[in-house]
C-alpha atoms as a PDB file:
ATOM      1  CA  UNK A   1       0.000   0.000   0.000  1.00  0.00           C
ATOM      2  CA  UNK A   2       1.683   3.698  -0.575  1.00  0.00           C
ATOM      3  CA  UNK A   3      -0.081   7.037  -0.157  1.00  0.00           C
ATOM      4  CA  UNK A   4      -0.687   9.906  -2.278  1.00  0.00           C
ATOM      5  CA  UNK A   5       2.389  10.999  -3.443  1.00  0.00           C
ATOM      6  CA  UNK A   6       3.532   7.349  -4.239  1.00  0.00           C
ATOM      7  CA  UNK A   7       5.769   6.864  -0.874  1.00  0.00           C
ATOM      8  CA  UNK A   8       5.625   3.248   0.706  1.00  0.00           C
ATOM      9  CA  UNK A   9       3.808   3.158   4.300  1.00  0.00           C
ATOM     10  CA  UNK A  10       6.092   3.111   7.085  1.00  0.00           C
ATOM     11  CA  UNK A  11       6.574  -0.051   8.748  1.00  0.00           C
ATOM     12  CA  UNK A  12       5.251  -1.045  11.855  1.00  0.00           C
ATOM     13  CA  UNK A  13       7.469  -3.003  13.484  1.00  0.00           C
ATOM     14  CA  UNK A  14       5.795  -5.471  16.320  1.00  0.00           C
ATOM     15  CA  UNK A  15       8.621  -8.078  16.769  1.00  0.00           C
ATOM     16  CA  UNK A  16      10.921  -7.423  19.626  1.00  0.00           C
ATOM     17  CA  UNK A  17      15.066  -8.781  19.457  1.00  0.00           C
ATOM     18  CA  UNK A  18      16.307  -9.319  23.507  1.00  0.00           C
ATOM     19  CA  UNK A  19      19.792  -8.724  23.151  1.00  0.00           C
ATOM     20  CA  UNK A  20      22.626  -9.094  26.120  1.00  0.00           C
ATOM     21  CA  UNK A  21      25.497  -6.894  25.882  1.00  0.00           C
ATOM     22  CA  UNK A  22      28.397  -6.156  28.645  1.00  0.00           C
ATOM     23  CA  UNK A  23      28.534  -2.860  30.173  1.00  0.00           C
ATOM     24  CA  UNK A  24      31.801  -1.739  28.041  1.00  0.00           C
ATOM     25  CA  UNK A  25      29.915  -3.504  24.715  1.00  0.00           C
ATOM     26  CA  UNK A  26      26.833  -1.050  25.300  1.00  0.00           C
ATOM     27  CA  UNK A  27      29.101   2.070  25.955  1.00  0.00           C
ATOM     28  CA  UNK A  28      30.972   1.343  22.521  1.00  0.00           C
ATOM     29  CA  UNK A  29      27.211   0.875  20.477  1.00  0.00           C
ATOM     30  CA  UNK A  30      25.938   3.360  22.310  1.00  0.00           C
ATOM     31  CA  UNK A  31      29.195   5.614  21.648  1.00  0.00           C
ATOM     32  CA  UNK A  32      28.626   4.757  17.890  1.00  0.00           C
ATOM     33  CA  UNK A  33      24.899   5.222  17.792  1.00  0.00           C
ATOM     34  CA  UNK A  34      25.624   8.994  19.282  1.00  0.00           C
ATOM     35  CA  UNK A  35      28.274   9.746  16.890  1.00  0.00           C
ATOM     36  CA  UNK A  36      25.905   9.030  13.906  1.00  0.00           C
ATOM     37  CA  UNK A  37      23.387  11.229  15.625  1.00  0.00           C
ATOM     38  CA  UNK A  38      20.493   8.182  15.602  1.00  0.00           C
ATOM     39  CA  UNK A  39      18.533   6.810  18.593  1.00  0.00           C
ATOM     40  CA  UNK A  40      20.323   3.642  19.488  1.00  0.00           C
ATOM     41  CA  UNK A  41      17.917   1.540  18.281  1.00  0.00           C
ATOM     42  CA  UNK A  42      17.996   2.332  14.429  1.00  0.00           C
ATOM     43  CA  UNK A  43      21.475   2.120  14.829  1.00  0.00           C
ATOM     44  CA  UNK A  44      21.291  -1.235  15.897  1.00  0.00           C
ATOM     45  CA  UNK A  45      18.919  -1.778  12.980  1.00  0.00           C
ATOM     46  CA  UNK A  46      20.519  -0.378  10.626  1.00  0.00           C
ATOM     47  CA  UNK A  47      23.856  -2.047  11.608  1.00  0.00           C
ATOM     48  CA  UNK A  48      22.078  -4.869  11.786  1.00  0.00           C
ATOM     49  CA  UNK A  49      20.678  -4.723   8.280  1.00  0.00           C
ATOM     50  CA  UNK A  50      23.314  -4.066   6.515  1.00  0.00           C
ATOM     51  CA  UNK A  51      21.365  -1.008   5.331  1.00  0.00           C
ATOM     52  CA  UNK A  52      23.636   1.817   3.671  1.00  0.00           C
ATOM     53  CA  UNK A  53      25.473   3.731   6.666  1.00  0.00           C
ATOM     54  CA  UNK A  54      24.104   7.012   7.495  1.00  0.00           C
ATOM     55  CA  UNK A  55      26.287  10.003   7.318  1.00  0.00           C
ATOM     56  CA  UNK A  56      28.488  11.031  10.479  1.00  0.00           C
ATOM     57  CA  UNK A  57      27.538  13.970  11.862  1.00  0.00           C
ATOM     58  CA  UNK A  58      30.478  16.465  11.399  1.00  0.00           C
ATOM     59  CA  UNK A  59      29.442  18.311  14.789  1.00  0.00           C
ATOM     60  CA  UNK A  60      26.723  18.674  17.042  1.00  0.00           C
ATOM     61  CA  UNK A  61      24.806  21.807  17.902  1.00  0.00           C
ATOM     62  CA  UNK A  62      27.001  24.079  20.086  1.00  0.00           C
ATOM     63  CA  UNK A  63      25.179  24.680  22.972  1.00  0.00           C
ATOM     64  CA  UNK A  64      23.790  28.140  23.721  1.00  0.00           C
ATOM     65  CA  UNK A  65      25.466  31.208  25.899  1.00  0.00           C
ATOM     66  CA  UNK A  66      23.762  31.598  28.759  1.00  0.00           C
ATOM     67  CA  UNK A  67      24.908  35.272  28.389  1.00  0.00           C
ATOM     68  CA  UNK A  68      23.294  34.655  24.792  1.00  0.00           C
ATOM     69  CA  UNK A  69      20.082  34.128  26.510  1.00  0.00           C
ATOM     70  CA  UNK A  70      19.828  36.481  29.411  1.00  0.00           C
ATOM     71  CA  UNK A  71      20.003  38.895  26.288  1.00  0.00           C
ATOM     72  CA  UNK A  72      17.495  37.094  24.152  1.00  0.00           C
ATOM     73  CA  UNK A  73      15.116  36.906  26.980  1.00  0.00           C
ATOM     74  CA  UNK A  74      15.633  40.799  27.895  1.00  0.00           C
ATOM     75  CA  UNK A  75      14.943  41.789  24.429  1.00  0.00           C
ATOM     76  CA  UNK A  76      11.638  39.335  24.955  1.00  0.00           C
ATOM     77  CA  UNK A  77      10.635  41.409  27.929  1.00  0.00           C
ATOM     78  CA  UNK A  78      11.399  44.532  25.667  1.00  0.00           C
ATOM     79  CA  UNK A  79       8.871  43.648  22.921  1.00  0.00           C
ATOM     80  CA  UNK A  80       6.237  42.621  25.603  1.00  0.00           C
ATOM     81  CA  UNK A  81       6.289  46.008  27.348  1.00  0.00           C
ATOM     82  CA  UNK A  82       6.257  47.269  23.874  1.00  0.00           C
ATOM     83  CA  UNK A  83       2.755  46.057  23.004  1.00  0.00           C
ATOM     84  CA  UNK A  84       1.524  46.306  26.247  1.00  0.00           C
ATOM     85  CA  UNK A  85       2.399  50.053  25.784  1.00  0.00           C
ATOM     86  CA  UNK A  86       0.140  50.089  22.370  1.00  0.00           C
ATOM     87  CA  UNK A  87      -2.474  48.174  23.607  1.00  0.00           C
ATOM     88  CA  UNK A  88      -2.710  50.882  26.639  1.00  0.00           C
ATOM     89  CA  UNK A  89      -2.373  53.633  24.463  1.00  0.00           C
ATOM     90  CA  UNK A  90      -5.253  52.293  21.909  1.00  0.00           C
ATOM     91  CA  UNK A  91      -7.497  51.342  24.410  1.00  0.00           C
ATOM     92  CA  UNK A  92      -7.674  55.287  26.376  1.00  0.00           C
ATOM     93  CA  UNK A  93      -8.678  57.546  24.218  1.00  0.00           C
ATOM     94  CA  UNK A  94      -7.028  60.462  25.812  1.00  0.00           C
ATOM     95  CA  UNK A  95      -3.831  59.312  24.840  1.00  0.00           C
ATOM     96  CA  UNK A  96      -2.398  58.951  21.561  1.00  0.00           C
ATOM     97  CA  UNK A  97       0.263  56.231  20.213  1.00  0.00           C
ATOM     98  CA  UNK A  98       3.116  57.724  19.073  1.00  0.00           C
ATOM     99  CA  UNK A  99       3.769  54.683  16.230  1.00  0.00           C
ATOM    100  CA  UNK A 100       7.091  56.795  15.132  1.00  0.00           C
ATOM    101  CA  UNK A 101       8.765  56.162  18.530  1.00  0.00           C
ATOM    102  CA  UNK A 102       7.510  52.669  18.786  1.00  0.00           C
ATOM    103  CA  UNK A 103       8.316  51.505  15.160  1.00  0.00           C
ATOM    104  CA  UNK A 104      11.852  53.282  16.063  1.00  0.00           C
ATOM    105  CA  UNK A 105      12.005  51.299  18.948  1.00  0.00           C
ATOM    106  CA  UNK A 106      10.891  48.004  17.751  1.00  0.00           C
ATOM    107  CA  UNK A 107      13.215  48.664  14.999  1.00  0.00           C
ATOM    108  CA  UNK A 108      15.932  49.062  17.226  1.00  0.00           C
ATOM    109  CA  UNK A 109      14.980  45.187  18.945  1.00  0.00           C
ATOM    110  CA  UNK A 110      15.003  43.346  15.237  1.00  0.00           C
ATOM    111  CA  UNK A 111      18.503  45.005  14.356  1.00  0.00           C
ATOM    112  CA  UNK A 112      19.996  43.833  18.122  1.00  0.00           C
ATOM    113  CA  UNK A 113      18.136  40.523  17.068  1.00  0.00           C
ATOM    114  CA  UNK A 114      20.018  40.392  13.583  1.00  0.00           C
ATOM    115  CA  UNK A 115      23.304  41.068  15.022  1.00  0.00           C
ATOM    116  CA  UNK A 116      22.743  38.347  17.367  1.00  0.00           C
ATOM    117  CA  UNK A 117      21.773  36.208  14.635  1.00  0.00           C
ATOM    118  CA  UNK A 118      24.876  36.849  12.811  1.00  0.00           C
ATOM    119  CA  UNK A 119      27.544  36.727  15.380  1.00  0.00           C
ATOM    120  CA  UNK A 120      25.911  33.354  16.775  1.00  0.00           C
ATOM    121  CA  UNK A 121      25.135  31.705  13.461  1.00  0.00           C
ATOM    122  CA  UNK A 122      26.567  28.160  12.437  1.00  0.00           C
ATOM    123  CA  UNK A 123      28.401  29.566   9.783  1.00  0.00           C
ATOM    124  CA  UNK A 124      29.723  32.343  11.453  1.00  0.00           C
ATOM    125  CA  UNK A 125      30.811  29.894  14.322  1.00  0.00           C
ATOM    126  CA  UNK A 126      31.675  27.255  11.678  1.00  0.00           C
ATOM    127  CA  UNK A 127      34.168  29.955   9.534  1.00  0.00           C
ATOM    128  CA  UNK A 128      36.021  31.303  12.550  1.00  0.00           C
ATOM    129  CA  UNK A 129      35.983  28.374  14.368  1.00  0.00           C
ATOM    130  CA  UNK A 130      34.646  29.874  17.135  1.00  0.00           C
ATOM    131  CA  UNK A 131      32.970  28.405  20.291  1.00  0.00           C
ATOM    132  CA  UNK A 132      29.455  29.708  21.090  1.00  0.00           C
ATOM    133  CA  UNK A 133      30.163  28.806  24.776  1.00  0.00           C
ATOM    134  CA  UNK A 134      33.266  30.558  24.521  1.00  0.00           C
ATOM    135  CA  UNK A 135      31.097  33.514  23.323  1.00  0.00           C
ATOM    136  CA  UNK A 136      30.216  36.295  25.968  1.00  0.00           C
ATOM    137  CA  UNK A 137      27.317  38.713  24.955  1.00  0.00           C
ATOM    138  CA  UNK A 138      27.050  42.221  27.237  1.00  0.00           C
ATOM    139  CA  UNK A 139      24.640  44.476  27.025  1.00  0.00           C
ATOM    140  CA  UNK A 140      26.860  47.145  26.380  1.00  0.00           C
ATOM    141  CA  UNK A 141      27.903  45.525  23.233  1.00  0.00           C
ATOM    142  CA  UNK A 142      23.867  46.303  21.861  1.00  0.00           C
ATOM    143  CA  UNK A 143      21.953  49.790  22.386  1.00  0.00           C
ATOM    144  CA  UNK A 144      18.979  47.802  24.052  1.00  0.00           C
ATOM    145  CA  UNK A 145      15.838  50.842  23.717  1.00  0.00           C
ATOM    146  CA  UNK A 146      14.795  52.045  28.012  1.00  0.00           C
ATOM    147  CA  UNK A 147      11.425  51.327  27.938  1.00  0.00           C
ATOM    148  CA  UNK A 148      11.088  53.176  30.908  1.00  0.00           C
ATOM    149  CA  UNK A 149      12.411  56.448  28.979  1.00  0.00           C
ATOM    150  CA  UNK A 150       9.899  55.372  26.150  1.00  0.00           C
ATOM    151  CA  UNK A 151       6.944  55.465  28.690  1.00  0.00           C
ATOM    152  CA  UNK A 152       8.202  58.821  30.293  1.00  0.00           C
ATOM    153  CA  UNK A 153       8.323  60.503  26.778  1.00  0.00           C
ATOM    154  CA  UNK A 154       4.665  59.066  25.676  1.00  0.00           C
END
């Protein structure tokens, strides 16, 4: 049976294989199975099989600055208080939304996000063989927008 676009059903597979392995055998398949980036089990089955080898991973996902994502999270905050500011503003009518200073200011968030992007991107880390770990974000090094000055002025 295949479906639409003429790709075979995926197999359900009911029959179980017990297998007894000493504590230093399952560190070395396990070992393997991580290296290859699969769950242990299709690399078992595919070892098994003699299925075509799937590709080595070349690296694994650095894992993220914690510096990274104090900042990520602050600009987070930044765009809630942003919206909670319009929503305020549009609800009263006694005040009026100054959209200029907010689409500066929101403006100012998506080009601190695109520098993040770039500095922390895979090929950026990948090119100068950086470590993202090794990576320290400030928030001196981006002109975050004081919401708190933004709700004085408006």
């Amino acid at each position: 049976m295949k479906l639409e676009d003429d790709k075979p059903l995926p197999v359900k597979r009911q029959t179980r294989l017990n297998l007894r392995l000493s504590d230093l055998e399952y560190a070395q398949v396990l070992q393997k199975a991580e290296g290859f980036g699969l769950p242990l089990a299709k690399f078992v089955r595919v070892s098994l099989l003699g299925l075509p080898e799937p590709a080595k991973r070349i690296h694994d996902l650095p894992v993220i600055d914690a510096a990274l994502l104090r900042q990520l999270v602050s600009m987070g905050n930044n765009v809630n208080q942003l919206t909670r500011y319009a929503h305020t503003v549009s609800l009263d009518p006694k005040q009026t939304l100054n959209t200029l200073a907010l689409a500066f200011a929101l403006q100012k968030i998506g080009d601190e996000l695109q520098q993040l992007r770039e500095l922390y991107s895979l090929k950026n880390v990948e090119e100068n063989d950086l470590s993202i770990t090794s990576t320290h974000v400030t928030a001196d090094q981006f002109d975050s927008p004081n919401l708190s000055e933004f709700d004085e002025k408006y």
